[in-house]
PDB file of N, CA and C in Angstrom:
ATOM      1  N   UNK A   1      96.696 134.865  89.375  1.00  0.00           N
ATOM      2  CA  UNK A   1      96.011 133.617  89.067  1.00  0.00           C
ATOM      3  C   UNK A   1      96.541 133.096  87.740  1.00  0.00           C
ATOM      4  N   UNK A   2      96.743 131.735  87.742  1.00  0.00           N
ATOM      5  CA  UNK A   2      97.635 131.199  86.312  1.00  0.00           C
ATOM      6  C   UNK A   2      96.392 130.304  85.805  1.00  0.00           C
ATOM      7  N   UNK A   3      96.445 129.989  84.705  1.00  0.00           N
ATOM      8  CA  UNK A   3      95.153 129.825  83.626  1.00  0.00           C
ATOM      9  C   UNK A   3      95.580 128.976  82.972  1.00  0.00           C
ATOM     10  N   UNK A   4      95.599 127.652  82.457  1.00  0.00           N
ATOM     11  CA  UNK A   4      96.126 126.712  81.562  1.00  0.00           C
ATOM     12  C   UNK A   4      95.358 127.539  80.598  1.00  0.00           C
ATOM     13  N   UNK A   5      95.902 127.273  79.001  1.00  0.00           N
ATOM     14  CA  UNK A   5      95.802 127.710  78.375  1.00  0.00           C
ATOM     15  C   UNK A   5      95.432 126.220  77.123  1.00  0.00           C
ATOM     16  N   UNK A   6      96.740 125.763  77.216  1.00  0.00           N
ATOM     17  CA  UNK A   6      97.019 124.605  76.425  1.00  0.00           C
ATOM     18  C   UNK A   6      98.470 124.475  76.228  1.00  0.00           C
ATOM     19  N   UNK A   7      98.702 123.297  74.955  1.00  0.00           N
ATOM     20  CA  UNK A   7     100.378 122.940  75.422  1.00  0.00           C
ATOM     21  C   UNK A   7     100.889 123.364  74.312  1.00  0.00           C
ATOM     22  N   UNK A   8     102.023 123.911  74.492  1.00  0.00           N
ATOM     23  CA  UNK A   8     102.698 125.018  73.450  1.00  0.00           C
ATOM     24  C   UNK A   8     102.922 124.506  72.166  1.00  0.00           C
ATOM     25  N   UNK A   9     102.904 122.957  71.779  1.00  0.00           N
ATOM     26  CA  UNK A   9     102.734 122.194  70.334  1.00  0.00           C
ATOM     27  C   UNK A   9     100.762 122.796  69.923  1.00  0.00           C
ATOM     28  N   UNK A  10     100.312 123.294  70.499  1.00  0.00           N
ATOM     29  CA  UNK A  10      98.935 123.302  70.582  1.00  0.00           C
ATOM     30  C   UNK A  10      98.623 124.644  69.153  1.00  0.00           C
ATOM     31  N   UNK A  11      99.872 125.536  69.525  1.00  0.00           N
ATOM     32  CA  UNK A  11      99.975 126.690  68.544  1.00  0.00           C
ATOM     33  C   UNK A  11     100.929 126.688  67.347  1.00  0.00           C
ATOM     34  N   UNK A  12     100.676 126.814  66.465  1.00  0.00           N
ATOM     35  CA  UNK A  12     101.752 126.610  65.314  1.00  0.00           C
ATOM     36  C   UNK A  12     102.670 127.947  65.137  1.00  0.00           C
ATOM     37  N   UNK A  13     103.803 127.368  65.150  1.00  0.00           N
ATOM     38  CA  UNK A  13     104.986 128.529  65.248  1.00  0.00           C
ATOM     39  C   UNK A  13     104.907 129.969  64.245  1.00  0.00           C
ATOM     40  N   UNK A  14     104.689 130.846  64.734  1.00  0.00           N
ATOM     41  CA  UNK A  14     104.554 132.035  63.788  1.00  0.00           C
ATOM     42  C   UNK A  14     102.857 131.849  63.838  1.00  0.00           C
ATOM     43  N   UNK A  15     102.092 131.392  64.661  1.00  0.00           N
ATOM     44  CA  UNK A  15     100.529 131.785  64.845  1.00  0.00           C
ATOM     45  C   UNK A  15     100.246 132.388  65.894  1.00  0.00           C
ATOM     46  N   UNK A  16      98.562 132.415  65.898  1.00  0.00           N
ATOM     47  CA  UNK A  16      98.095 132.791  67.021  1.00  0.00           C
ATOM     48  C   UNK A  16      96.549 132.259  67.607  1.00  0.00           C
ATOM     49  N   UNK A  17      96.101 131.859  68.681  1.00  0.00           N
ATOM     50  CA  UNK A  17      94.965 131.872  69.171  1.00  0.00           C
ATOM     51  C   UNK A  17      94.352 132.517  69.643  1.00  0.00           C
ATOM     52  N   UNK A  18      92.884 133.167  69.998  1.00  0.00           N
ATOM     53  CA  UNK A  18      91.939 133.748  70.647  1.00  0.00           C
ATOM     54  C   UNK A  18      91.803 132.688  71.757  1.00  0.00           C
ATOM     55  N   UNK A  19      91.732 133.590  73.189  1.00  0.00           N
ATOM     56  CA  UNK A  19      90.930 132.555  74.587  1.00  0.00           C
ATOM     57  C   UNK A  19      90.342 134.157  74.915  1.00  0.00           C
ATOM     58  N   UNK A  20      89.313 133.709  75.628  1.00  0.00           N
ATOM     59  CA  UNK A  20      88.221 134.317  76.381  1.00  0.00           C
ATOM     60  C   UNK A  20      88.714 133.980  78.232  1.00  0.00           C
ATOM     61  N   UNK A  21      89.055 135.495  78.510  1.00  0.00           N
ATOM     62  CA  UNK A  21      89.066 135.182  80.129  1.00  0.00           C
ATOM     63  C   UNK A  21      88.609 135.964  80.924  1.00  0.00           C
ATOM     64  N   UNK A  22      86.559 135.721  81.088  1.00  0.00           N
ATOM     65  CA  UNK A  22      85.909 136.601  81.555  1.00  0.00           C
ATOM     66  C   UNK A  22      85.125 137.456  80.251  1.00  0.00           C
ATOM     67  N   UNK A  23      85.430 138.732  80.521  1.00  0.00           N
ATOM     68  CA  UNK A  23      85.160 139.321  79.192  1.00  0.00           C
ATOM     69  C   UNK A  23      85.982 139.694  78.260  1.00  0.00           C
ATOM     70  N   UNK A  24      87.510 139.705  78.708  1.00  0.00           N
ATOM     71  CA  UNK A  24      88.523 139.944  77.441  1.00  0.00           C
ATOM     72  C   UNK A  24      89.076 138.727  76.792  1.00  0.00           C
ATOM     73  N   UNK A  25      89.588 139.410  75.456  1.00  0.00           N
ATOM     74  CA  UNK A  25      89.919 138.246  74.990  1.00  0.00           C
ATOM     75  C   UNK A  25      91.375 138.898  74.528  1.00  0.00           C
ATOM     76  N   UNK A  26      91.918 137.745  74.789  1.00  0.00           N
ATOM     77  CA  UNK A  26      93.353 137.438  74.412  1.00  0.00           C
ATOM     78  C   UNK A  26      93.958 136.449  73.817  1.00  0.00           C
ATOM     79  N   UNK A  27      95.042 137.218  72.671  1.00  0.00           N
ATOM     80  CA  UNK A  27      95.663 136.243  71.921  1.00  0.00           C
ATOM     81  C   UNK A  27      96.821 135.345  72.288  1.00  0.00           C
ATOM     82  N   UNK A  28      97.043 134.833  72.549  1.00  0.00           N
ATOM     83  CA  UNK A  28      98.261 133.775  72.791  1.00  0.00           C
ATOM     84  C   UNK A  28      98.810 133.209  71.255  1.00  0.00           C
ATOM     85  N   UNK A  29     100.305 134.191  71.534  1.00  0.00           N
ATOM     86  CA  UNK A  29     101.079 134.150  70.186  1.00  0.00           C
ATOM     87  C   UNK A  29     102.191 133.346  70.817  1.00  0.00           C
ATOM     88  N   UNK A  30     102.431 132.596  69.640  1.00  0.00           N
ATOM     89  CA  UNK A  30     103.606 131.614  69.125  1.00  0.00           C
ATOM     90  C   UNK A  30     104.369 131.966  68.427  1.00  0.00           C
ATOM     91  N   UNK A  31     105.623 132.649  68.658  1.00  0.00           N
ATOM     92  CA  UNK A  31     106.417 133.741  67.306  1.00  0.00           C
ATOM     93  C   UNK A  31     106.956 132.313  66.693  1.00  0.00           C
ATOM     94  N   UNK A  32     107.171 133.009  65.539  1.00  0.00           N
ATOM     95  CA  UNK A  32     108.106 132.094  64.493  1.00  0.00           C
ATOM     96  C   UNK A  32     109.258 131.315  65.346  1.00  0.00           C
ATOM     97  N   UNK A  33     110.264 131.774  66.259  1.00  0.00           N
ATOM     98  CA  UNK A  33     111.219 131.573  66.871  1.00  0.00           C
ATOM     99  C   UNK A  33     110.921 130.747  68.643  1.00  0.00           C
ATOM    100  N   UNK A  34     109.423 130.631  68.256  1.00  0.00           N
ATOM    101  CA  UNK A  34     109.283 129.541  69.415  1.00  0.00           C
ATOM    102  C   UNK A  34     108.684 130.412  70.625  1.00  0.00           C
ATOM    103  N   UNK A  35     108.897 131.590  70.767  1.00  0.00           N
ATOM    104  CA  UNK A  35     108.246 132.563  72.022  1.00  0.00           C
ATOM    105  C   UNK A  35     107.008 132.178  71.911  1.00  0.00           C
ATOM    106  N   UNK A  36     106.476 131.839  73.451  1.00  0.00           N
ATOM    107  CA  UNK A  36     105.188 132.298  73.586  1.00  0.00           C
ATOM    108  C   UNK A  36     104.575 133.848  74.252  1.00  0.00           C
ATOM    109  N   UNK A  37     103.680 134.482  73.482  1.00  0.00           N
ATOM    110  CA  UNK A  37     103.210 136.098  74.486  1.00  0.00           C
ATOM    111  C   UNK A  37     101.829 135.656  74.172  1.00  0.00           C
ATOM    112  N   UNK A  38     101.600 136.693  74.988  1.00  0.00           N
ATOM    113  CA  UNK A  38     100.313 137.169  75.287  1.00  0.00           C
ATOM    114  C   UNK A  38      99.837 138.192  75.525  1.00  0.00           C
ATOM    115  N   UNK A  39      98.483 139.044  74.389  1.00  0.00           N
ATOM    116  CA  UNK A  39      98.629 140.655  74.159  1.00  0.00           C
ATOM    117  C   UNK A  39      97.022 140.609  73.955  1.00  0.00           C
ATOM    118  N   UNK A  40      96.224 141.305  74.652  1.00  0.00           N
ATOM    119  CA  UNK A  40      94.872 141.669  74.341  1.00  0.00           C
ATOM    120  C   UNK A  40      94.386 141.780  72.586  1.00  0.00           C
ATOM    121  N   UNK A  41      93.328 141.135  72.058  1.00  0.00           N
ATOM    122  CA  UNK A  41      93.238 140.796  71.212  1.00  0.00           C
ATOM    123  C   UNK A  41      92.283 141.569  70.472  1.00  0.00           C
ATOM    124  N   UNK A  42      91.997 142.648  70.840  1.00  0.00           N
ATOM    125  CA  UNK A  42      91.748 143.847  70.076  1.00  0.00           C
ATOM    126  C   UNK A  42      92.122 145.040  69.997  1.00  0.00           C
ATOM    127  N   UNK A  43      92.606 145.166  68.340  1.00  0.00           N
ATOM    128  CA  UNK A  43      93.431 146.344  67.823  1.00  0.00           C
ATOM    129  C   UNK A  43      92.922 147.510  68.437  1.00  0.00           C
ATOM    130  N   UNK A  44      93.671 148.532  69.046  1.00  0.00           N
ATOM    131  CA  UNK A  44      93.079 149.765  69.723  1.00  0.00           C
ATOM    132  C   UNK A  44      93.051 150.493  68.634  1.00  0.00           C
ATOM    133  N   UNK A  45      92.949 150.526  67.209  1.00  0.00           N
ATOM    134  CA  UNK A  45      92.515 151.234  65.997  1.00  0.00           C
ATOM    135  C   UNK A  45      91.183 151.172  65.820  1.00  0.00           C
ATOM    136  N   UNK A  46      90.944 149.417  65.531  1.00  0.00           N
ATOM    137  CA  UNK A  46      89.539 149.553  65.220  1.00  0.00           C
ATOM    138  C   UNK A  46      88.750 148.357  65.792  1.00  0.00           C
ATOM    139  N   UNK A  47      89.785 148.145  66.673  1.00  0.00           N
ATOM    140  CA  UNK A  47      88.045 146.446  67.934  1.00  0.00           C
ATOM    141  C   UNK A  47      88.622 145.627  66.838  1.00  0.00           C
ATOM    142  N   UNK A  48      89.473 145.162  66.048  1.00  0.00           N
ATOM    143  CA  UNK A  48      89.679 144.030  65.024  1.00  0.00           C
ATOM    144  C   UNK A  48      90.151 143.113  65.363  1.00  0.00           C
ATOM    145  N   UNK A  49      90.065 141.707  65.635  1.00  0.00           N
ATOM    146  CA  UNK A  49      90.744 140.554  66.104  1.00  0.00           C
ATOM    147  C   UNK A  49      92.270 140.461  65.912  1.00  0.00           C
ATOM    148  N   UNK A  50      93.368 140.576  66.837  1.00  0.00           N
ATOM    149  CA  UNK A  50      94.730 140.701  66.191  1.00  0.00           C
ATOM    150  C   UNK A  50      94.896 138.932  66.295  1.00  0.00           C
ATOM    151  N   UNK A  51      94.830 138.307  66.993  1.00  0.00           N
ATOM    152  CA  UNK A  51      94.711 137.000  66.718  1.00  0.00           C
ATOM    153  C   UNK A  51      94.839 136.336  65.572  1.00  0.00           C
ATOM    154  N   UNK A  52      94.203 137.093  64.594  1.00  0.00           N
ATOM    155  CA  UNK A  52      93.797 136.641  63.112  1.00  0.00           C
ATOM    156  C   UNK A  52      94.959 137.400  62.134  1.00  0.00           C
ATOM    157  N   UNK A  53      95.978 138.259  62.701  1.00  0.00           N
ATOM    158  CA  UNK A  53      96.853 139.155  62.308  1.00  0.00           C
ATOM    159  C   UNK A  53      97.758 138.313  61.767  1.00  0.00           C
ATOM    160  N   UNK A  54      98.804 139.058  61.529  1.00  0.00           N
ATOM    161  CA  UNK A  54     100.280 138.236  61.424  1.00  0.00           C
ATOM    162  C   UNK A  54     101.307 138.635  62.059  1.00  0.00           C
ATOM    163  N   UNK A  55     102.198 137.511  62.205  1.00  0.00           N
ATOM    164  CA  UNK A  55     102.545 137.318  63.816  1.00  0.00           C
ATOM    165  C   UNK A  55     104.524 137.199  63.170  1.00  0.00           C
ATOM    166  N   UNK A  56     105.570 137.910  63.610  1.00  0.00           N
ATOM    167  CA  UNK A  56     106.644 137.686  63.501  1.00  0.00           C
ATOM    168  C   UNK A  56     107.607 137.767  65.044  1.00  0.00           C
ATOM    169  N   UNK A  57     109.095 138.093  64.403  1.00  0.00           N
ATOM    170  CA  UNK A  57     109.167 137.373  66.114  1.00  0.00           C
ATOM    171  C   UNK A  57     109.477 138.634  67.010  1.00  0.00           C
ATOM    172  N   UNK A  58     109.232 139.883  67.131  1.00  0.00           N
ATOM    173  CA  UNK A  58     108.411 140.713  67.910  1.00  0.00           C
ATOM    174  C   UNK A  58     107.462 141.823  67.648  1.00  0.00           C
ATOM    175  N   UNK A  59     106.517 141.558  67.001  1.00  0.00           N
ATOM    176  CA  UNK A  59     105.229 142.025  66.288  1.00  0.00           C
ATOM    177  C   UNK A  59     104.095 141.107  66.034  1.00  0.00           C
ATOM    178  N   UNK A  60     102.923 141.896  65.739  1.00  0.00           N
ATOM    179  CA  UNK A  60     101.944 141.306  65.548  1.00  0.00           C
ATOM    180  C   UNK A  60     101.293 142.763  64.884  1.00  0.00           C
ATOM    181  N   UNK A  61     100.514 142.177  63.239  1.00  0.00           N
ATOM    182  CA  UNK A  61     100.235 143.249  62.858  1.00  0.00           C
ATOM    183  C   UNK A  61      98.572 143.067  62.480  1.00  0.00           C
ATOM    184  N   UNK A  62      97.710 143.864  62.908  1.00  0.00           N
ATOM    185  CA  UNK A  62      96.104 143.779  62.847  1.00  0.00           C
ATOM    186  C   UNK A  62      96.327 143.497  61.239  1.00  0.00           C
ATOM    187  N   UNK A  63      95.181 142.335  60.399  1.00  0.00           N
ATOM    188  CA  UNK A  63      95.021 141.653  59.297  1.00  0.00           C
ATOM    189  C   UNK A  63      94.174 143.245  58.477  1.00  0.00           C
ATOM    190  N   UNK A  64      93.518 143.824  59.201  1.00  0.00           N
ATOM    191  CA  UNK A  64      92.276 144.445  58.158  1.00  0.00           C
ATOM    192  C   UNK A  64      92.830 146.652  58.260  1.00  0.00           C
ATOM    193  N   UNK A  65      93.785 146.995  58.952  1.00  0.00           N
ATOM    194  CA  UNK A  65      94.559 148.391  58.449  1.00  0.00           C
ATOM    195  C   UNK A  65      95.961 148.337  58.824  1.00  0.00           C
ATOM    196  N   UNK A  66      96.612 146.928  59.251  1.00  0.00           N
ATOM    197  CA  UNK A  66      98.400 147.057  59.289  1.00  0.00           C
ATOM    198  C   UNK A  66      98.873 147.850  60.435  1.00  0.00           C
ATOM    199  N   UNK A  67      97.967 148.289  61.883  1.00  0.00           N
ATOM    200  CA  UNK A  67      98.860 148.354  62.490  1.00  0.00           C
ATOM    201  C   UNK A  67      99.536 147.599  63.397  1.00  0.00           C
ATOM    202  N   UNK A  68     100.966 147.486  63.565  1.00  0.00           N
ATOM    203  CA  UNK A  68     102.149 146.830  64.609  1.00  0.00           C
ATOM    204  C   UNK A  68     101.681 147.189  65.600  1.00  0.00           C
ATOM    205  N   UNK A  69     101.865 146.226  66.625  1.00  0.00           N
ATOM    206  CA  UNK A  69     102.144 146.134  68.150  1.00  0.00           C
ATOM    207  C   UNK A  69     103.270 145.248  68.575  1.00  0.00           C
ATOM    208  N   UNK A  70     104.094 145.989  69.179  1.00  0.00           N
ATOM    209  CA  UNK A  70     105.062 145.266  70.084  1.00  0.00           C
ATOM    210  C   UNK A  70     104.180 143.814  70.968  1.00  0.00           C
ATOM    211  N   UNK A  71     105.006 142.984  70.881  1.00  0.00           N
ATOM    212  CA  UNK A  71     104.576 141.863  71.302  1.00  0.00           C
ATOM    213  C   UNK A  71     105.211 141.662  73.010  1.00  0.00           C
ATOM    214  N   UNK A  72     105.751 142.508  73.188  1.00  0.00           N
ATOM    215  CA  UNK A  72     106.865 142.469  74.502  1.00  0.00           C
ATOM    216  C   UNK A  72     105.920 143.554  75.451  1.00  0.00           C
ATOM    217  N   UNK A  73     105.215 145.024  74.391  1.00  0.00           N
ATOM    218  CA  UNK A  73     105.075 146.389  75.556  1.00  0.00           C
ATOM    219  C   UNK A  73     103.579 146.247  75.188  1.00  0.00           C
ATOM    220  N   UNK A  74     103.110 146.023  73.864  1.00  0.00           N
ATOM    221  CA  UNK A  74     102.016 146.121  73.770  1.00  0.00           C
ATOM    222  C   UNK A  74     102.010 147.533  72.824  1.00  0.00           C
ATOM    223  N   UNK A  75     102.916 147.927  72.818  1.00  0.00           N
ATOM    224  CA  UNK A  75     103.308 149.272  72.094  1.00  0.00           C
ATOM    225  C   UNK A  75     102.508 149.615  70.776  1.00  0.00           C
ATOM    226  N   UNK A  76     102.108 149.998  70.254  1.00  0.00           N
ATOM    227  CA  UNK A  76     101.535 150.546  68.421  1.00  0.00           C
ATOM    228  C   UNK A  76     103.415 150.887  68.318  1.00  0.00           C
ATOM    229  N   UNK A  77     103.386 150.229  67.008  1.00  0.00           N
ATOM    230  CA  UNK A  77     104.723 150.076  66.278  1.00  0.00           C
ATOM    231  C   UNK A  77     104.066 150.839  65.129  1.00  0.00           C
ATOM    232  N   UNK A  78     103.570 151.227  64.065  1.00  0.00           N
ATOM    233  CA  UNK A  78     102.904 151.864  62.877  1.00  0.00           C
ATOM    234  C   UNK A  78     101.556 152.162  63.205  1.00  0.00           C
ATOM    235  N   UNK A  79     101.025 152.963  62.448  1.00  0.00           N
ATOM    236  CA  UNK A  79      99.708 154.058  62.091  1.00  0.00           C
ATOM    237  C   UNK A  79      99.208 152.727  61.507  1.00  0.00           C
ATOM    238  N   UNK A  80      97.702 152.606  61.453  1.00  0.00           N
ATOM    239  CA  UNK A  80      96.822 153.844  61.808  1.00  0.00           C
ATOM    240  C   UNK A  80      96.714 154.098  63.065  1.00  0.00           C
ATOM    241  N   UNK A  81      97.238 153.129  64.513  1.00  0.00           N
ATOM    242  CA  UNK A  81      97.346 153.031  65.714  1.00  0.00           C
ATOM    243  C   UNK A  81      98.034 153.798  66.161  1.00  0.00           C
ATOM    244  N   UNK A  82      97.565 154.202  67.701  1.00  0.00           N
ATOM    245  CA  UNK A  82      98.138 154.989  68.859  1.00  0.00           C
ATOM    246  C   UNK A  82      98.042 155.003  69.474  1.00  0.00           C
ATOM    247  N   UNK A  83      97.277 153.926  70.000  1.00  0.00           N
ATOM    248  CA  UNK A  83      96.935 153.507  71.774  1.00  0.00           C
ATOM    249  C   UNK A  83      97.835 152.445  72.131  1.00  0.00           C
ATOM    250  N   UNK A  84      98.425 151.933  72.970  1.00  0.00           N
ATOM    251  CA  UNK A  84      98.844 150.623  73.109  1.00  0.00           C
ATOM    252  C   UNK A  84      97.742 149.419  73.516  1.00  0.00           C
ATOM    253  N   UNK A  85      98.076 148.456  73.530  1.00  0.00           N
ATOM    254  CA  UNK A  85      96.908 146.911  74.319  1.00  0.00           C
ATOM    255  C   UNK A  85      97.927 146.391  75.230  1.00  0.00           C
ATOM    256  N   UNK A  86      96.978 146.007  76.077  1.00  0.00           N
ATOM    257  CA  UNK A  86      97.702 145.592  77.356  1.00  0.00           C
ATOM    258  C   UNK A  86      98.303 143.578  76.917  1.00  0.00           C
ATOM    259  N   UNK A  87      99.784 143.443  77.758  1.00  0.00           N
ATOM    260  CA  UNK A  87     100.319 142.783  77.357  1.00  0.00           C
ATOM    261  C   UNK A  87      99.975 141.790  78.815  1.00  0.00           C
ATOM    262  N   UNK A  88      99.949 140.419  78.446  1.00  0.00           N
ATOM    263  CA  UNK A  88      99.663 139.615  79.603  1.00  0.00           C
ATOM    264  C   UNK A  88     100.994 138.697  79.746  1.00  0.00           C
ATOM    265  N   UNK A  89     101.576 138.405  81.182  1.00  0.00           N
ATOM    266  CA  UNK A  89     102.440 137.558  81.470  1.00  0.00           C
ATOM    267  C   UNK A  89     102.301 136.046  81.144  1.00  0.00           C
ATOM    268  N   UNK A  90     103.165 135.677  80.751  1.00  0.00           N
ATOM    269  CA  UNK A  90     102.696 133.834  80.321  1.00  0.00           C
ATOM    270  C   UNK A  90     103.945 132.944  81.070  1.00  0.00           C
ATOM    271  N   UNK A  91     103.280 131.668  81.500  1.00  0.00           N
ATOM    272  CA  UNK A  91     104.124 131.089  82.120  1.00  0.00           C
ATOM    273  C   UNK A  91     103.931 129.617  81.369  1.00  0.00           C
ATOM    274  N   UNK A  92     105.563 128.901  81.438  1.00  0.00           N
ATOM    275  CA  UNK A  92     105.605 127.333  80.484  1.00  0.00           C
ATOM    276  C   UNK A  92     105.582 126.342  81.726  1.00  0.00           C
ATOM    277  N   UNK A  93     105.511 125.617  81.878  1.00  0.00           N
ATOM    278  CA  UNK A  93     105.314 124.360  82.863  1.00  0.00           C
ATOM    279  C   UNK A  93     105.220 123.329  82.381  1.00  0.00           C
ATOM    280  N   UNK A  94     106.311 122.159  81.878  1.00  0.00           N
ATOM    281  CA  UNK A  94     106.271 121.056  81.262  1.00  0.00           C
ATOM    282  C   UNK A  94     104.775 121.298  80.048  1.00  0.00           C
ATOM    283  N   UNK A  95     105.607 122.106  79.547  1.00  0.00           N
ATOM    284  CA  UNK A  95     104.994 122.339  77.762  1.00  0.00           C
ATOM    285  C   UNK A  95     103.448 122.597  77.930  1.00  0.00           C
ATOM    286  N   UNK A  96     103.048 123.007  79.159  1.00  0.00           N
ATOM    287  CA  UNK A  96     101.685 123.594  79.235  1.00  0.00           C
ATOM    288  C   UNK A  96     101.678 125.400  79.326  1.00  0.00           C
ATOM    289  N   UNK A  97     101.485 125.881  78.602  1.00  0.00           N
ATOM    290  CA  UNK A  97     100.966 127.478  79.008  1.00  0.00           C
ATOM    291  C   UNK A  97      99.924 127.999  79.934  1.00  0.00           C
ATOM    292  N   UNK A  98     100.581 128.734  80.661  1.00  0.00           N
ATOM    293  CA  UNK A  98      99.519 128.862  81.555  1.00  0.00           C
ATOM    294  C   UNK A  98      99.711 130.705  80.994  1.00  0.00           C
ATOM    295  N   UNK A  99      98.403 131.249  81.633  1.00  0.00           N
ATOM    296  CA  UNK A  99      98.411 132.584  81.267  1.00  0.00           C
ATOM    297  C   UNK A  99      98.409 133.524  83.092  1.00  0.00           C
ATOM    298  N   UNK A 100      99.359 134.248  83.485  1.00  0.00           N
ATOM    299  CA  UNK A 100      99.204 134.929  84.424  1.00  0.00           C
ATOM    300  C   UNK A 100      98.121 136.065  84.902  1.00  0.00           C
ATOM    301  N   UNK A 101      97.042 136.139  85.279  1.00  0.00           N
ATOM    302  CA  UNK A 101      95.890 136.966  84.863  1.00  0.00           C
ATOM    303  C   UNK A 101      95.406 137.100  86.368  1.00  0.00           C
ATOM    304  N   UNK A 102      95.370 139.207  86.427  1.00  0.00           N
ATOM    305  CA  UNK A 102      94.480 139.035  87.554  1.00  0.00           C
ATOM    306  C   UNK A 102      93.424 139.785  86.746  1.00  0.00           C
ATOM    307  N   UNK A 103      92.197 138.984  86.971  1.00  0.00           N
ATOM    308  CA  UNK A 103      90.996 139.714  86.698  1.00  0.00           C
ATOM    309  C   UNK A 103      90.616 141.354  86.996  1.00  0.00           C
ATOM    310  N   UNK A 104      91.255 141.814  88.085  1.00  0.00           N
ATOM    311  CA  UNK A 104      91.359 142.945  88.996  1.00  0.00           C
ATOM    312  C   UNK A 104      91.830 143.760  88.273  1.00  0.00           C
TER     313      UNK A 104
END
């Protein structure tokens, strides 16, 4: 199921947004270099909004203990993390994002 999201001028390059789909929430990142991803939006360290993190062009690092996640696997890139977050498929369509999501 594909999910408009909004249109990729919508995110400022090197940011990120929070959307709600259902009960998870996910960030929809804008790397510096124009990528759009999409990576579950709480740090498996500590439930912390990565959304609110900082965002380069394949990382994203939780704002409140610094750990990296791959923006591609979802991976923990640095401590204090060691779980990964699940990474969501994103699709562009005349400059709209849609988010690939099965609820399932």
């Amino acid at each position: 199921m594909a999910l408009r999201i909004c249109k990729v001028e919508d995110i400022p390059l090197g940011k990120s947004i929070r959307v709600k789909v259902g009960d998870v929430a996910i960030a929809i990142v804008r790397t510096p270099n124009g990528e759009v991803k999409a990576i579950n939006d709480l740090c498996s360290h500590g439930e912390i909004s990565l959304s609110e993190g900082f965002v380069d062009n394949e990382t994203i690092e939780c704002w409140a203990h610094g750990a990296k996640f791959s923006l591609e696997t979802g991976a923990p890139l640095s401590l204090p993390a060691y779980e990964p977050v699940p990474v969501y498929d994103i699709l562009i369509e005349n400059d709209e994002i849609f988010l690939d999501y099965d609820p399932a």
